[in-house]
Protein backbone atom coordinates (compact mmCIF):
# COMPACT_ATOMS: atom_id res chain seq x y z
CA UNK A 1 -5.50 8.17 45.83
CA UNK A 2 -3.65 5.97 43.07
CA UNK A 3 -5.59 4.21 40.17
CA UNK A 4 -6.33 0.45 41.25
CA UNK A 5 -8.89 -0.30 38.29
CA UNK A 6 -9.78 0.82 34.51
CA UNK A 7 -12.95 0.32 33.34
CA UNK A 8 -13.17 -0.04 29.28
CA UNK A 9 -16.30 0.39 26.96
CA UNK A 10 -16.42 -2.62 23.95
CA UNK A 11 -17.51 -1.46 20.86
CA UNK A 12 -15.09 0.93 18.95
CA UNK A 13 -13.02 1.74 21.94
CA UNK A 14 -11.45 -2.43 22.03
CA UNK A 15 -14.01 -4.25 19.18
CA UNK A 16 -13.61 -2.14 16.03
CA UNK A 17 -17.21 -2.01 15.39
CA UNK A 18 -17.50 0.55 13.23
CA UNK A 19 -15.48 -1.53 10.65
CA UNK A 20 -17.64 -4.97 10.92
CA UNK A 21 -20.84 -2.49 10.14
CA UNK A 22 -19.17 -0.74 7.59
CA UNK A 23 -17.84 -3.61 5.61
CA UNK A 24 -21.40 -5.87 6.40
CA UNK A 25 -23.21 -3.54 4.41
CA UNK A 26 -20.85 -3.07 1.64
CA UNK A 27 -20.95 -6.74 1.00
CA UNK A 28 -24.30 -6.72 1.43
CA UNK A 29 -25.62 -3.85 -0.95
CA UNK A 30 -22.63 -4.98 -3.84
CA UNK A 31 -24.99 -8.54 -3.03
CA UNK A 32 -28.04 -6.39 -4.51
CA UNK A 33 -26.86 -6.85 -8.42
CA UNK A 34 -25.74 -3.96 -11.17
CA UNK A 35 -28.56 -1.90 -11.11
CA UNK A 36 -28.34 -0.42 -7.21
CA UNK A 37 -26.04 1.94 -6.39
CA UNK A 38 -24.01 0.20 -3.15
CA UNK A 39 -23.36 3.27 -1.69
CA UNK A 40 -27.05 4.79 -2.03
CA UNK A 41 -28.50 1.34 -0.93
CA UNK A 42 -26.50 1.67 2.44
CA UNK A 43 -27.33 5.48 3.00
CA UNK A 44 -31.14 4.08 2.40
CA UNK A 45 -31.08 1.20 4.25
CA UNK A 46 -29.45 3.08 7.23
CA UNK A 47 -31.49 6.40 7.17
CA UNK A 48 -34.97 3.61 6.69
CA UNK A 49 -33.49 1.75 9.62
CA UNK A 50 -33.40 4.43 12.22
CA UNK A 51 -36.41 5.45 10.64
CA UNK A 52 -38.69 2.15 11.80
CA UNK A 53 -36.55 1.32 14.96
CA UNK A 54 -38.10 4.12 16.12
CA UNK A 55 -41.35 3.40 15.55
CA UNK A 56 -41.54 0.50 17.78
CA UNK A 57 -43.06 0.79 21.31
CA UNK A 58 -39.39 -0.71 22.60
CA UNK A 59 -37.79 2.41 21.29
CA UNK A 60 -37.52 3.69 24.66
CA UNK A 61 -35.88 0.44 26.02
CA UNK A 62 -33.36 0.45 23.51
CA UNK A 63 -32.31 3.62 23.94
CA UNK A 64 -32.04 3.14 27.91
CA UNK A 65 -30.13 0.21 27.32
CA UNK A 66 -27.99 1.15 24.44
CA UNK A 67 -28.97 -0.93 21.59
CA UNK A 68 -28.09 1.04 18.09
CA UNK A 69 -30.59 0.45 14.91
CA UNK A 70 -27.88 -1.62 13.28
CA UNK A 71 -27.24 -3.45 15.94
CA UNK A 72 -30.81 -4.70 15.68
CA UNK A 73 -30.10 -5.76 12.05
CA UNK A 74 -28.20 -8.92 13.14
CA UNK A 75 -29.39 -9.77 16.59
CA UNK A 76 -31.67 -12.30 17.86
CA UNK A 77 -32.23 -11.16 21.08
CA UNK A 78 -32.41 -14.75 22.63
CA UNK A 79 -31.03 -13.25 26.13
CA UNK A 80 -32.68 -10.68 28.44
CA UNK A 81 -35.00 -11.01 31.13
CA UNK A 82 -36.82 -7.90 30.33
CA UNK A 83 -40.39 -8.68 28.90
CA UNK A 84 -39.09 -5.82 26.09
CA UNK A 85 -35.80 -8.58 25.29
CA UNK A 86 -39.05 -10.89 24.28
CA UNK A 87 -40.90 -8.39 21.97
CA UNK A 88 -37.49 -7.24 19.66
CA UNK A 89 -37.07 -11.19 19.20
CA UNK A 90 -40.32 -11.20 17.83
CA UNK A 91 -40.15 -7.84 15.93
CA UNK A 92 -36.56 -8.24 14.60
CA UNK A 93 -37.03 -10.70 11.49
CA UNK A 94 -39.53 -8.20 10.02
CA UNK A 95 -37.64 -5.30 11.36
CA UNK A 96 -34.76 -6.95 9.65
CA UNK A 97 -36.56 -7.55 5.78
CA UNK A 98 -38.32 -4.02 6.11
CA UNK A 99 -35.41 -2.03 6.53
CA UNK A 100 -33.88 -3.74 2.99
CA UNK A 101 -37.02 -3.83 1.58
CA UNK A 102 -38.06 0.95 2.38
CA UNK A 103 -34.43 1.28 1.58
CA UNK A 104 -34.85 -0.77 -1.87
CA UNK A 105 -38.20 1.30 -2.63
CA UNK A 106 -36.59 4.21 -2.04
CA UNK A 107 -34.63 3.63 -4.92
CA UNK A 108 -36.92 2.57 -6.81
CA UNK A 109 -36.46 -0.90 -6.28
CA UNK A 110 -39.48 -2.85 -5.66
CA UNK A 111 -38.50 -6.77 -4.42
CA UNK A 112 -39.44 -8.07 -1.13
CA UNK A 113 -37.42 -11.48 -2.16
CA UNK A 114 -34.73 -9.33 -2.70
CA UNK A 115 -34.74 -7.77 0.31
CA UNK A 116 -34.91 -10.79 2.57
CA UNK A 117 -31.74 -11.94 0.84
CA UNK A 118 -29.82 -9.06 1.64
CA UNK A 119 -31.36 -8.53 5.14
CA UNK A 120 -29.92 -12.36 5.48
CA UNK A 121 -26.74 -11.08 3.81
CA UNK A 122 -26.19 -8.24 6.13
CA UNK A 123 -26.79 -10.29 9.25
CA UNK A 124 -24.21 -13.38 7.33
CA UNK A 125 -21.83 -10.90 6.67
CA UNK A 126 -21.66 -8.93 9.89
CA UNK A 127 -21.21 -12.35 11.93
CA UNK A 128 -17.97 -13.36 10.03
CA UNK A 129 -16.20 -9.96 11.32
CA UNK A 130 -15.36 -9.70 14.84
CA UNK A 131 -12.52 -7.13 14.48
CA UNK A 132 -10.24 -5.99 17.45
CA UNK A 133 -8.22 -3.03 17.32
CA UNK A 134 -4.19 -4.33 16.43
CA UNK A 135 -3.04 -2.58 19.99
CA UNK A 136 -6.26 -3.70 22.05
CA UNK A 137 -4.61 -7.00 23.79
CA UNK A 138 -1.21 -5.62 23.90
CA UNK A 139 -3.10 -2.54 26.04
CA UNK A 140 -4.30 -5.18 28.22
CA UNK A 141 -1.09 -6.96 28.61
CA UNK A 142 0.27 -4.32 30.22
CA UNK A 143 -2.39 -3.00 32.70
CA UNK A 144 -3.40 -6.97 33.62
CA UNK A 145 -1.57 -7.39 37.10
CA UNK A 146 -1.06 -3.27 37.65
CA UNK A 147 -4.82 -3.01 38.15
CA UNK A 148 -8.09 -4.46 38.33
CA UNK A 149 -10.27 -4.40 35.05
CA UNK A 150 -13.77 -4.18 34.15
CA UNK A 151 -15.35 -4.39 30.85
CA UNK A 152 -18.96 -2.32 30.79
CA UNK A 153 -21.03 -2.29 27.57
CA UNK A 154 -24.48 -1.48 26.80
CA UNK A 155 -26.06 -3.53 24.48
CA UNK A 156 -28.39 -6.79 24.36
CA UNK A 157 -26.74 -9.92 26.47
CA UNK A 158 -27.25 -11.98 23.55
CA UNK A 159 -25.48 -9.80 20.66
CA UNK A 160 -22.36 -8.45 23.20
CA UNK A 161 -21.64 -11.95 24.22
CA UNK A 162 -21.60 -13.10 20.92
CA UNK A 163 -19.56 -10.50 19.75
CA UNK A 164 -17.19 -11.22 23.01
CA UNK A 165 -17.22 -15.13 21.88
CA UNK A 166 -16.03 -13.83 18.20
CA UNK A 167 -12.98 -12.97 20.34
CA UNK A 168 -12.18 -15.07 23.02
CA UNK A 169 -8.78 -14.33 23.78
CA UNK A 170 -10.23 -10.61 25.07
CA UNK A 171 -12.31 -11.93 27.86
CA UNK A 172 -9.78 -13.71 29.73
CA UNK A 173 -8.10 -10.15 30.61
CA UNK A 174 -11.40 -8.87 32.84
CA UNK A 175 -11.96 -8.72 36.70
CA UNK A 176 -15.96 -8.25 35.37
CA UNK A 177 -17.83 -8.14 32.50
CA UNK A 178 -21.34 -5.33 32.71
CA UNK A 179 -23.74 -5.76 29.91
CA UNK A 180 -26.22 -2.93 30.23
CA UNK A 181 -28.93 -5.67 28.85
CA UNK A 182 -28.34 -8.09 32.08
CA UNK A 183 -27.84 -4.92 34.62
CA UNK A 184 -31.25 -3.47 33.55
CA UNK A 185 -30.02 0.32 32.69
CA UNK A 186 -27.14 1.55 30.60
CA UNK A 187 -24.53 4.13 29.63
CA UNK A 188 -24.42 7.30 30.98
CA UNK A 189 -26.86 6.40 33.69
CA UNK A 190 -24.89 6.42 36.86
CA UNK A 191 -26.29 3.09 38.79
CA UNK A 192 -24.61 1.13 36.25
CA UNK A 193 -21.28 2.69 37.28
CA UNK A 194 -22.01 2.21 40.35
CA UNK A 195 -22.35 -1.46 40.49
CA UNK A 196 -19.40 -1.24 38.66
CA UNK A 197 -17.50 0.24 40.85
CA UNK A 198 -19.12 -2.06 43.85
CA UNK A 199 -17.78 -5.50 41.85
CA UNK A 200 -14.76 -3.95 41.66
CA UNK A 201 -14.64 -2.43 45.45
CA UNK A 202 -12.77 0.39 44.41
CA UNK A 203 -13.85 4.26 45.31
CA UNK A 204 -14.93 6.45 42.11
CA UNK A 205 -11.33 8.20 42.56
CA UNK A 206 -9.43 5.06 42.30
CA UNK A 207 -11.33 4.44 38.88
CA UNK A 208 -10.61 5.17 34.98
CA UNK A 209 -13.18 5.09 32.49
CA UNK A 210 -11.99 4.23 28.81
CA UNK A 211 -14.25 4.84 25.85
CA UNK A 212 -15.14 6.49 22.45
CA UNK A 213 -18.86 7.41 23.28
CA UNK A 214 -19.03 10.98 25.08
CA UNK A 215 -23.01 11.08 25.66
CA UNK A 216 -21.99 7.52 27.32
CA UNK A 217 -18.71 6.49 28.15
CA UNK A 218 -17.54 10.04 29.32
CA UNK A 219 -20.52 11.32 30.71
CA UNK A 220 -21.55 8.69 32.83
CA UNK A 221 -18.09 8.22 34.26
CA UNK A 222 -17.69 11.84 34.91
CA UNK A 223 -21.66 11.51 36.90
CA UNK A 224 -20.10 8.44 38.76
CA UNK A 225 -17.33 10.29 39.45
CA UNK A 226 -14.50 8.40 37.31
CA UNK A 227 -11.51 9.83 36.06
CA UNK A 228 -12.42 9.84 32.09
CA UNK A 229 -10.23 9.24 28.82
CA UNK A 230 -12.27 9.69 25.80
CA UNK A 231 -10.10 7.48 23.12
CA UNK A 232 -10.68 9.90 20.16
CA UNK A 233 -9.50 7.72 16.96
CA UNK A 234 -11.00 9.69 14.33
CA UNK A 235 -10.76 13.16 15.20
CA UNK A 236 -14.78 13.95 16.31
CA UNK A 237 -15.68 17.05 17.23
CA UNK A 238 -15.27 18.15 21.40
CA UNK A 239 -18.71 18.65 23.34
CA UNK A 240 -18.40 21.48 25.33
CA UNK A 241 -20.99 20.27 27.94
CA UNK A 242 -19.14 16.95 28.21
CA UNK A 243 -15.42 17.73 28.89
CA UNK A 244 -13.18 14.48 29.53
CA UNK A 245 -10.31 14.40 31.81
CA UNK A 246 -8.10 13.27 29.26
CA UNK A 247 -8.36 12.83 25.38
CA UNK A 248 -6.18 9.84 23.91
CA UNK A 249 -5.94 9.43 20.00
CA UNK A 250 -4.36 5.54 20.12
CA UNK A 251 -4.87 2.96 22.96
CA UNK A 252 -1.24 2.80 23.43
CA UNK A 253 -1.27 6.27 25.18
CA UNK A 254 -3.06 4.90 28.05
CA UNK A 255 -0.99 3.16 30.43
CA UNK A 256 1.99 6.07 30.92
CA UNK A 257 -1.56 8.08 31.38
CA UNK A 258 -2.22 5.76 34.02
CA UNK A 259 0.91 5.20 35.45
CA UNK A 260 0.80 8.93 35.93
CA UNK A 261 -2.36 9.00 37.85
């Protein structure tokens, strides 16, 4: 049965997220003055973050979902008809200040003003960087019209629409758009797939899964019975209880893989 639709992941598969969090806390911890190490204040603030996230009695919901600890550190979480969308909007300013403020301590660093204004920074900083990969919407020109396409993410409503309104020439280029958040489960848990696959109409068989995440992306394609292509940019190590049906090192490799299908 030929390939009528490709279903894509966001976040460092088409978004390079990785990047926006990477260079948000450089600015961010440089923003803390001469006397803190940059590079220990980030592997503080980040080990302190996943730390307290989970702590909190949403822990579980985020994880189901797919919301990250440092995805927390910017969000508002103004979206979400979950009652647990209603408790992270109240927990994430302190959540936010906390995290700056243990991974300050940790260093010695004792300044809760000092934290707020990096916590700010961070959040400032992250916001100004909604990077695409440079082959993303060239990808996407050349599958749009061959087959149908589908954009599923996990994350909160409110953060991944932002992030999709940093770019808004991306959006145009989807059939649907699946935000684990609105759907009510996430990545690798097969319903979500499944209402994928039932917006798009299309038999698991005649589907392609595209992603970077293997415990998500991969996993719950290969459970909803998608063909899968783990896009592999950086050279992580294989999972040999998670095998993909393909492994792609650029974006650009994926539409003769399709083609081919």
């Amino acid at each position: 049965m030929p390939i009528t639709a490709v279903l894509f992941d966001l976040d460092d598969t088409l978004l390079w997220d990785e990047r926006s969090v990477e260079e948000a806390f450089r600015a961010a911890c440089e923003a803390a003055g001469n006397d803190v190490d940059p590079v220990e204040l980030e592997a503080a603030v980040r080990r302190e973050a996943r730390s307290l996230y989970e702590t909190y009695e949403t822990f579980p919901f985020t994880k189901m979902i797919g919301i990250n600890p440092f995805e927390a550190l910017w969000a508002n979480f103004t979206a979400g008809e979950q009652p647990e969308f209603r408790q992270l909007e109240q927990l994430a300013p302190g959540y936010r200040k906390e995290s700056w403020l243990r991974g300050l301590a940790s260093l010695g660093v004792d300044d809760e003003a000092l934290a707020e204004q990096l916590a700010a920074k961070f959040a400032e900083e992250r916001r100004k960087r909604p990077y695409m990969y440079e082959e993303t919407l060239q990808v996407l020109d050349e599958l749009r019209g061959k087959v149908k396409l589908l954009l599923l993410t996990n994350g909160c409503p409110a953060l991944q629409q932002e992030k999709l309104d940093g770019v808004p020439e991306l959006i145009p280029y989807f059939d649907h758009v699946v935000i684990s958040g609105s759907f009510g489960k996430g990545k690798p848990d097969k319903d979500i797939f499944v209402h994928a696959l039932d917006l798009l109409d299309i038999a698991p068989e005649q589907g392609v899964m595209v992603g970077d995440k293997l415990t998500t992306d991969i996993l719950g394609g290969l459970t909803a019975g998608l063909t899968t292509v783990w896009i592999n940019r950086t050279g992580k190590k294989a999972n040999p209880e998670i095998r993909p049906d393909y492994q792609i090192g650029h974006l650009s490799e994926l539409l003769p893989l399709v083609q081919s299908l």
